[in-house]
N, C-alpha and C. Protein backbone atom coordinates (compact mmCIF):
# COMPACT_ATOMS: atom_id res chain seq x y z
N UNK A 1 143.04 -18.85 71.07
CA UNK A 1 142.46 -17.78 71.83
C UNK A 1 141.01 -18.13 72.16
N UNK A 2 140.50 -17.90 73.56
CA UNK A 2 139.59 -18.23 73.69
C UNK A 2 138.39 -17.07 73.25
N UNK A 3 137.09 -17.54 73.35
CA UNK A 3 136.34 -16.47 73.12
C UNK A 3 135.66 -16.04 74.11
N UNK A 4 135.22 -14.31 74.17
CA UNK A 4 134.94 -13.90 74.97
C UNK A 4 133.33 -14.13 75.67
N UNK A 5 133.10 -14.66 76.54
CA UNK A 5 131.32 -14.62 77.34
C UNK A 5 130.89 -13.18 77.54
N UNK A 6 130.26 -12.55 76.88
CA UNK A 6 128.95 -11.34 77.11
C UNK A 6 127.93 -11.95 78.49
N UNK A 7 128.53 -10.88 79.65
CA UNK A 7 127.79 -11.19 80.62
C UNK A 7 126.08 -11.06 80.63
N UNK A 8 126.01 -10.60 79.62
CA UNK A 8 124.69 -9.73 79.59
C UNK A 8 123.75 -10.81 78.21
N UNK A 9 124.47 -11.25 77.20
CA UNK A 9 123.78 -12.31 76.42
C UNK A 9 123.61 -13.33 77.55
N UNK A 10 124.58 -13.82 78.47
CA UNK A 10 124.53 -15.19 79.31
C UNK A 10 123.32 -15.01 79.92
N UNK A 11 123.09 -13.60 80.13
CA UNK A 11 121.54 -13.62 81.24
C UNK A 11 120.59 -13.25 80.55
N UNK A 12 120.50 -12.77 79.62
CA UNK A 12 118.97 -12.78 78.35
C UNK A 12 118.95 -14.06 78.46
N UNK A 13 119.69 -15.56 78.24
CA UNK A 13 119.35 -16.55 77.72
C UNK A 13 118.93 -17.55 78.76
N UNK A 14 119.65 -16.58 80.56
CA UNK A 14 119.15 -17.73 81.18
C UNK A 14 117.62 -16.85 81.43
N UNK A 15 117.63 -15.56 81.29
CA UNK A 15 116.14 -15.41 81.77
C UNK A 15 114.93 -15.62 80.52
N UNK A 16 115.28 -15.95 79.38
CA UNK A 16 114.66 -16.52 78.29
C UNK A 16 114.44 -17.85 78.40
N UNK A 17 115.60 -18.88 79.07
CA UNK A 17 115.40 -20.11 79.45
C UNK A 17 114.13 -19.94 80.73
N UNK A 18 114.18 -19.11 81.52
CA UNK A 18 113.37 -19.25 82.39
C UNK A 18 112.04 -18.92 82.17
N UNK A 19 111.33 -17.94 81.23
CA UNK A 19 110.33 -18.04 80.75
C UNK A 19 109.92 -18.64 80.18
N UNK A 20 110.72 -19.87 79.65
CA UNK A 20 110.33 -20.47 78.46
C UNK A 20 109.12 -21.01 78.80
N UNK A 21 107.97 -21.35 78.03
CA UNK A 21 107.23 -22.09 78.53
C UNK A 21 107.44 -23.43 78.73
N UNK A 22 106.51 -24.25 80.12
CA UNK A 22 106.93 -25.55 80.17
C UNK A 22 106.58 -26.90 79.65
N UNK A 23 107.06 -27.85 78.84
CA UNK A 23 106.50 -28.39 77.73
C UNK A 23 105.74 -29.26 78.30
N UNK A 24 104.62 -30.42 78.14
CA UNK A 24 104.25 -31.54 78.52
C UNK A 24 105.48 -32.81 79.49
N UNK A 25 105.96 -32.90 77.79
CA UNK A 25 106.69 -33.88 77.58
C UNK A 25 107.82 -34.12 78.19
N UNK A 26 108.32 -33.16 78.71
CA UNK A 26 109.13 -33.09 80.02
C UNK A 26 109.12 -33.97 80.90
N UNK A 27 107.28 -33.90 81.16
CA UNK A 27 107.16 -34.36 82.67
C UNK A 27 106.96 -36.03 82.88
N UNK A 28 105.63 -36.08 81.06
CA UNK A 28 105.20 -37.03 81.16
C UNK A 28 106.06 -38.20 80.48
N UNK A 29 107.24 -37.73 79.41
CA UNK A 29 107.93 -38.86 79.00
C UNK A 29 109.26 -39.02 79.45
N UNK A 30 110.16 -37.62 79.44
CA UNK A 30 111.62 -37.35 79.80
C UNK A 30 112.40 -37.79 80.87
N UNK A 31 111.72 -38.36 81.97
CA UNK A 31 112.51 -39.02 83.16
C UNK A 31 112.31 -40.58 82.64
N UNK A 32 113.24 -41.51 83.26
CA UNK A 32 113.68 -42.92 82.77
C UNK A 32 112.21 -43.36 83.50
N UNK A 33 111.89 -43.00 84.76
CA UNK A 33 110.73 -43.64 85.42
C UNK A 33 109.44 -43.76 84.35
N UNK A 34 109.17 -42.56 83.92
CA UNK A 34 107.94 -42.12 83.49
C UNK A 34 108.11 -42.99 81.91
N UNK A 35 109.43 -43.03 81.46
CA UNK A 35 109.37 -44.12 80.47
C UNK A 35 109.29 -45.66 80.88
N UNK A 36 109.65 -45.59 81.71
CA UNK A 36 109.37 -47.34 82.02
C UNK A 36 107.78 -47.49 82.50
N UNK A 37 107.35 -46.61 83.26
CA UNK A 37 105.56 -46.70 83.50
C UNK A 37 104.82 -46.93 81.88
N UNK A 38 105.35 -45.99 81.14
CA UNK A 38 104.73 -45.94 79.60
C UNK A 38 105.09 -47.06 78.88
N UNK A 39 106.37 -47.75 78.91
CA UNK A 39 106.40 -48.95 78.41
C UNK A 39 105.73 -49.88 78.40
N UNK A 40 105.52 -50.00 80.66
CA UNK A 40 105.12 -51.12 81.35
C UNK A 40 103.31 -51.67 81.34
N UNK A 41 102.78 -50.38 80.65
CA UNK A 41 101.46 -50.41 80.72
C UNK A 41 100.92 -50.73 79.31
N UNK A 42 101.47 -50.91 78.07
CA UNK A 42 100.58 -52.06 77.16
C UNK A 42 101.48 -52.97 77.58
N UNK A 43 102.48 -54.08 78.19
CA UNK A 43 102.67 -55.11 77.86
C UNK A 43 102.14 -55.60 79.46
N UNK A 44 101.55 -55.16 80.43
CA UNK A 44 100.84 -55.44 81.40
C UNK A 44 100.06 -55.63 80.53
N UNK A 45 98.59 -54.63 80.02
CA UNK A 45 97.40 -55.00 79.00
C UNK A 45 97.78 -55.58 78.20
N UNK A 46 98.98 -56.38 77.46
CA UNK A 46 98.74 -57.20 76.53
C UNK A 46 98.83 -58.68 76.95
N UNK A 47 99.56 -58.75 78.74
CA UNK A 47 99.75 -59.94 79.29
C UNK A 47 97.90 -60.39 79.49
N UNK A 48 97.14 -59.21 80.02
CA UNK A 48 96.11 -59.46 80.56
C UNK A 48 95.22 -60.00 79.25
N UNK A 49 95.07 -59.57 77.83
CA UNK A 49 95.02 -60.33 77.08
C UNK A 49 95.04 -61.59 76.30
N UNK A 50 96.22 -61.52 76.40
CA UNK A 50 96.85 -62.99 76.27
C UNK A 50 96.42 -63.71 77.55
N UNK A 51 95.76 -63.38 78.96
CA UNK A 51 95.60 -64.35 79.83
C UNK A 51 94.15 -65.33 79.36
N UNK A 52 93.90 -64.67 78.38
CA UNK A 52 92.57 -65.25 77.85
C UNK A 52 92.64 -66.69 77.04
N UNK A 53 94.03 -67.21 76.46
CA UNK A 53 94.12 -67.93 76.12
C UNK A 53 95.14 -68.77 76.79
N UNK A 54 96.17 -68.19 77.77
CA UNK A 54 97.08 -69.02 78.67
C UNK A 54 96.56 -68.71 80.03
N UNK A 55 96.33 -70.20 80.40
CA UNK A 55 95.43 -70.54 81.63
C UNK A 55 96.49 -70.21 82.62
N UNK A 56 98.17 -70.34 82.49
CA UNK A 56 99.09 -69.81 83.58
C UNK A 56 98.66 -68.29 83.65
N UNK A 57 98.90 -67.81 82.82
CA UNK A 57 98.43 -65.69 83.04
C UNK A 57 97.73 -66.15 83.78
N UNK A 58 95.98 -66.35 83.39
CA UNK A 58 94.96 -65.87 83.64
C UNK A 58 94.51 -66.32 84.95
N UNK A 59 95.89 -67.54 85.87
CA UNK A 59 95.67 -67.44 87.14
C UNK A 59 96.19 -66.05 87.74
N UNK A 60 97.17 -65.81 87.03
CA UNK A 60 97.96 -64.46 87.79
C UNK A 60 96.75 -63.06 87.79
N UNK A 61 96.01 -63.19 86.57
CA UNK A 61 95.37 -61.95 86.11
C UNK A 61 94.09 -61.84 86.85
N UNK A 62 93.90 -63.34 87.23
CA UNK A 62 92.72 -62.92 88.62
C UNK A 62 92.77 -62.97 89.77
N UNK A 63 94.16 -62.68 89.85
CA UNK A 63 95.11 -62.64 91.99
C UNK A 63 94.52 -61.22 92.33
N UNK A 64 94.71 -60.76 93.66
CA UNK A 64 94.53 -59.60 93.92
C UNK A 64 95.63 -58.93 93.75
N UNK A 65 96.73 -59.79 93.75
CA UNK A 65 97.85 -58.65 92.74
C UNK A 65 97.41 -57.65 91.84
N UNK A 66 96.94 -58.64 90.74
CA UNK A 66 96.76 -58.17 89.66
C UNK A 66 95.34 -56.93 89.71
N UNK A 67 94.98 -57.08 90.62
CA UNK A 67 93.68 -55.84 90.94
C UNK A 67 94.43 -54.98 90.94
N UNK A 68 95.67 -54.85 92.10
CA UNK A 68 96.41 -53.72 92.27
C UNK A 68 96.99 -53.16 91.36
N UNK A 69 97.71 -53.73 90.32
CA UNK A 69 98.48 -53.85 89.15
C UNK A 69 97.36 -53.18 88.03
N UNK A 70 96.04 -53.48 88.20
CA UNK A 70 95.15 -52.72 87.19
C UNK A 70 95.12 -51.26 87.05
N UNK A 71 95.09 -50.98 88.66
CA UNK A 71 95.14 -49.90 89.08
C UNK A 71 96.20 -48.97 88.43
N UNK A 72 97.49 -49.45 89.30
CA UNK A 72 98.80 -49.19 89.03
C UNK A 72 99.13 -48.57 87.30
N UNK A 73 98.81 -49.62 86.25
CA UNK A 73 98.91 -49.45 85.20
C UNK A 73 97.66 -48.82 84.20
N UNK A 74 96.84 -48.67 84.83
CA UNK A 74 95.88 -47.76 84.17
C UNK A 74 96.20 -46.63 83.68
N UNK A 75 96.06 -46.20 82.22
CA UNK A 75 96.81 -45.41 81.66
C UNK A 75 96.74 -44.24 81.93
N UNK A 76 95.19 -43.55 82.63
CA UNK A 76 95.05 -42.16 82.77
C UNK A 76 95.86 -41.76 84.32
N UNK A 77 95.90 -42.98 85.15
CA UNK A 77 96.56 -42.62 86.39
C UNK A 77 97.91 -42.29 86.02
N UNK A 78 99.10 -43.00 85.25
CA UNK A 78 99.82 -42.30 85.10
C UNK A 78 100.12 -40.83 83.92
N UNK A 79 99.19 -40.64 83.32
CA UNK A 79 98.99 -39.55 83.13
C UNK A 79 98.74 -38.12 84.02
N UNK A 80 97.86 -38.33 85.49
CA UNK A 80 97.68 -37.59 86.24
C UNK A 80 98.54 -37.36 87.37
N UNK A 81 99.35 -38.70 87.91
CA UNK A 81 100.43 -38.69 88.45
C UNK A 81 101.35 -37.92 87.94
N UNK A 82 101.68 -38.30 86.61
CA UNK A 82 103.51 -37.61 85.78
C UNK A 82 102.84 -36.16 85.44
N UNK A 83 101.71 -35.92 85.02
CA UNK A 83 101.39 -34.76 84.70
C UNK A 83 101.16 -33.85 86.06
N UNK A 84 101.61 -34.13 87.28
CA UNK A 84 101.33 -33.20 88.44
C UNK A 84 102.75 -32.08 88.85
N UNK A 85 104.02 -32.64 88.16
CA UNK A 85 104.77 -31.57 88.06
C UNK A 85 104.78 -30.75 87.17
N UNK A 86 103.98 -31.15 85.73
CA UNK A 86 103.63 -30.27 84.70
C UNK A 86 102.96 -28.84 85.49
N UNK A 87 101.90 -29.46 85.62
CA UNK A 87 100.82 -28.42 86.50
C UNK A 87 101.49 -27.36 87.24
N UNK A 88 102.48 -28.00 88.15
CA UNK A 88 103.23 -27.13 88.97
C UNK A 88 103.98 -25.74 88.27
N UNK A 89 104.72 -26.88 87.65
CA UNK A 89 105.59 -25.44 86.06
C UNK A 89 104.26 -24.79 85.18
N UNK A 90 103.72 -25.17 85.26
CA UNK A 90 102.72 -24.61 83.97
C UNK A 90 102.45 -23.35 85.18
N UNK A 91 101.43 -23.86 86.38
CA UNK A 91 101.44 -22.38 87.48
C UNK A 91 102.55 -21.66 87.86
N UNK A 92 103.35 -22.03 87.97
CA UNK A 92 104.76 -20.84 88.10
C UNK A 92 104.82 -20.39 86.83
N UNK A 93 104.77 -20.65 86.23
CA UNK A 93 105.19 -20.10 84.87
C UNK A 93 104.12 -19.23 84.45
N UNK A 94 102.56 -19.78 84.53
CA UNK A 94 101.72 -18.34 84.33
C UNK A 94 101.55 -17.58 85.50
N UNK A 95 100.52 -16.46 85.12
CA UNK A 95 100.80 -15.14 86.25
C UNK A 95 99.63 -15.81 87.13
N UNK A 96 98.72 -16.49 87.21
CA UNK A 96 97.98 -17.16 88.06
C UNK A 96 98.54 -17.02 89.39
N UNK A 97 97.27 -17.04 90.39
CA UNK A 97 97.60 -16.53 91.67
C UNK A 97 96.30 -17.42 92.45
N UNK A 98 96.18 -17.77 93.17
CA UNK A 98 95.25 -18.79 94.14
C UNK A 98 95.27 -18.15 95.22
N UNK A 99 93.88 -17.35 94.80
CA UNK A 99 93.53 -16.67 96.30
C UNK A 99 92.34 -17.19 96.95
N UNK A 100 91.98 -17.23 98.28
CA UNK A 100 91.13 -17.70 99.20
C UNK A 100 89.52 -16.63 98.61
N UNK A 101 88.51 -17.58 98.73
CA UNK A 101 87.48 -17.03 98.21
C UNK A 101 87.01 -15.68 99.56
N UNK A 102 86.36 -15.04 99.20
CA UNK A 102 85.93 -14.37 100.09
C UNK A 102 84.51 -14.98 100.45
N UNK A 103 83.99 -14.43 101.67
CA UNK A 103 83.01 -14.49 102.77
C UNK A 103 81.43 -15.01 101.52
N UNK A 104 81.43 -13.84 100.60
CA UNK A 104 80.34 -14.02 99.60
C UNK A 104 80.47 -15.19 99.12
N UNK A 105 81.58 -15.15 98.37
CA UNK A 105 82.10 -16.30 97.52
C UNK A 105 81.69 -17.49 98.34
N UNK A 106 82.20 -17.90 99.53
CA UNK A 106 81.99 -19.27 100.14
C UNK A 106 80.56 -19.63 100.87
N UNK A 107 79.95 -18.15 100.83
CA UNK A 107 78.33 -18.41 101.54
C UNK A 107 77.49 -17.76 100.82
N UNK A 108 76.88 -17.64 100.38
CA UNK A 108 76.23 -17.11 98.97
C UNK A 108 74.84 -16.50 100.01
N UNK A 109 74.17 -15.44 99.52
CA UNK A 109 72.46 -15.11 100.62
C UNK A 109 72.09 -16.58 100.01
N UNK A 110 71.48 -16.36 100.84
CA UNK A 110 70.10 -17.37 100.25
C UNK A 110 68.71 -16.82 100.79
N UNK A 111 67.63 -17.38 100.18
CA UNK A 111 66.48 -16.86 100.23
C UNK A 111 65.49 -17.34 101.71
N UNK A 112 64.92 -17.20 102.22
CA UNK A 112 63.95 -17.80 103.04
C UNK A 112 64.11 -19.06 103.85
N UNK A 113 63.88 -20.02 102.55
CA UNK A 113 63.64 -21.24 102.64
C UNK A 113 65.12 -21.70 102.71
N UNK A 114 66.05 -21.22 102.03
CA UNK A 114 67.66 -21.54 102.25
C UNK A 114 67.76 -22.03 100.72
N UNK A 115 67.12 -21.77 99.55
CA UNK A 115 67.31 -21.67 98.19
C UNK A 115 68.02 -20.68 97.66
N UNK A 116 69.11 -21.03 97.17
CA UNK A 116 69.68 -19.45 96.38
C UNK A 116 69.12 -18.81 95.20
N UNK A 117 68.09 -19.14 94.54
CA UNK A 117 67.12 -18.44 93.92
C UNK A 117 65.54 -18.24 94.85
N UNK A 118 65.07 -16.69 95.49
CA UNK A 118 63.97 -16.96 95.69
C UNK A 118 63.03 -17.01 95.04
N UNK A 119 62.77 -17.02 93.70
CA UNK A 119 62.05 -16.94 92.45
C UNK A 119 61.71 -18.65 92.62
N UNK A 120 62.35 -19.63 93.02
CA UNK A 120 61.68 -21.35 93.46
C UNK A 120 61.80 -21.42 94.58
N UNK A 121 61.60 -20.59 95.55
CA UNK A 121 61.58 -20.77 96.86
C UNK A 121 60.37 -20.57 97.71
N UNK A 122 59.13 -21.54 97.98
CA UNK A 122 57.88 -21.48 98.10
C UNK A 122 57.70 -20.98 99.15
N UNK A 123 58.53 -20.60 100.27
CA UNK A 123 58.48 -20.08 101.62
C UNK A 123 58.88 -18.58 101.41
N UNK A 124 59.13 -17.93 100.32
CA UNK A 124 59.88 -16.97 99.59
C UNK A 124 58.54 -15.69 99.38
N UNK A 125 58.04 -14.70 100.01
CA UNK A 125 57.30 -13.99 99.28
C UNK A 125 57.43 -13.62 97.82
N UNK A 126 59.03 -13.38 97.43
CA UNK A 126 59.21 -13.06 96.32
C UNK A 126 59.44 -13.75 95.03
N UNK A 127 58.58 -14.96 95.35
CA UNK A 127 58.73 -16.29 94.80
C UNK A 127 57.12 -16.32 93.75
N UNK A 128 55.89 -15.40 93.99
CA UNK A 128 55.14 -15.36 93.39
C UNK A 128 54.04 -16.27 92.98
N UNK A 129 53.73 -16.99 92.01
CA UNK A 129 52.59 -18.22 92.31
C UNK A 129 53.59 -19.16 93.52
N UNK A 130 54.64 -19.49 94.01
CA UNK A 130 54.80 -20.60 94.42
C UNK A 130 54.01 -19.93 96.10
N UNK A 131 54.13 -18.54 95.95
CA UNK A 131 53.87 -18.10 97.22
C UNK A 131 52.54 -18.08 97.57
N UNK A 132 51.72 -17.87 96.53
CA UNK A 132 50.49 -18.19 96.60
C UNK A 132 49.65 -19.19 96.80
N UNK A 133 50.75 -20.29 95.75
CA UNK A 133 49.94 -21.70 95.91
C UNK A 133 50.06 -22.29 97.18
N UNK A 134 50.92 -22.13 97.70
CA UNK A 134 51.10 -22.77 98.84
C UNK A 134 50.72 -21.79 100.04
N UNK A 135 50.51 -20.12 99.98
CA UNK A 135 49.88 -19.43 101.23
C UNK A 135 48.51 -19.08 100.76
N UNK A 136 47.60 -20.36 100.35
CA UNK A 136 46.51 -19.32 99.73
C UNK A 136 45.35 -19.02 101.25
N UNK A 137 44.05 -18.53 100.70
CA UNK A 137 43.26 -17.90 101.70
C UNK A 137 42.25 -18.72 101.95
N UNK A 138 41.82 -19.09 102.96
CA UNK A 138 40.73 -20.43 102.89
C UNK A 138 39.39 -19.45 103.73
C-alpha cells in the first residue's frame, strides 16, 4: 500500500525550501565548473613556481599567455565571478529593494563656491574667518 502525500505538508516544504536561505557554497564550489576553476588555480601557481627552477615552465610563464592565465586564475577573480549568482539569491531572498536615488540624493545644495560644507567655503559668507580673511577691508 502506498502512502498517502499531504497536499499541504508538500507545500510548507516547498515554500520552506524557498525561503531557505542561500548558502555560499552553492555557488562558489557546487557546479563541476567552479570546481575545476578551484582546482585549476594552485596547480597553475604551483606550475608558476616551479617555473623558477625549470627553464621549460619559465619560458611558458613569461608568454603573454601566461599574463592572461594570471589573470584568469587569480584567486579573488574567481571568487567574484562564482560569487555573482550568490549575490543574486542572497537579493531575492532578502527584502532589499534598489530604488533610484532621488533629486537630493544625486545633487546635494552646495554652498557658494560649489563646496558642500559652507563652513570651508571662502566665497561663503557663512563660512566666517575664511570670509573675512579673504574679504577683508583695505
Amino acid at each position: 500500500m502506498e502512502p498517502t502525500v499531504d497536499p499541504v505538508d508538500a507545500m510548507s516544504e516547498a515554500a520552506a525550501h524557498a525561503n531557505e536561505r542561500p548558502r555560499a557554497s552553492d555557488w562558489l564550489w557546487r557546479p563541476m565548473f567552479a570546481k575545476l576553476w578551484w582546482i585549476a588555480i594552485p596547480v597553475y601557481w604551483m606550475g608558476m613556481a616551479a617555473s623558477l627552477k625549470i627553464p621549460v615552465l619559465a619560458e611558458f610563464y613569461t608568454s603573454a599567455l601566461a599574463g592572461f592565465l594570471n589573470v584568469a586564475f587569480f584567486p579573488p577573480l574567481a571568487l567574484m565571478v562564482l560569487g555573482l549568482g550568490f549575490a543574486r539569491a542572497w537579493f531575492e531572498w532578502s527584502d532589499w529593494e534598489f530604488v533610484e536615488p532621488t533629486h537630493e540624493q544625486m545633487f546635494p545644495k552646495r554652498s557658494v563656491g560649489g563646496m558642500r560644507d559652507p563652513a570651508s567655503d571662502p566665497l561663503d559668507p557663512r563660512s566666517g574667518l575664511h570670509w573675512q580673511h579673504f574679504h577683508r577691508h583695505r
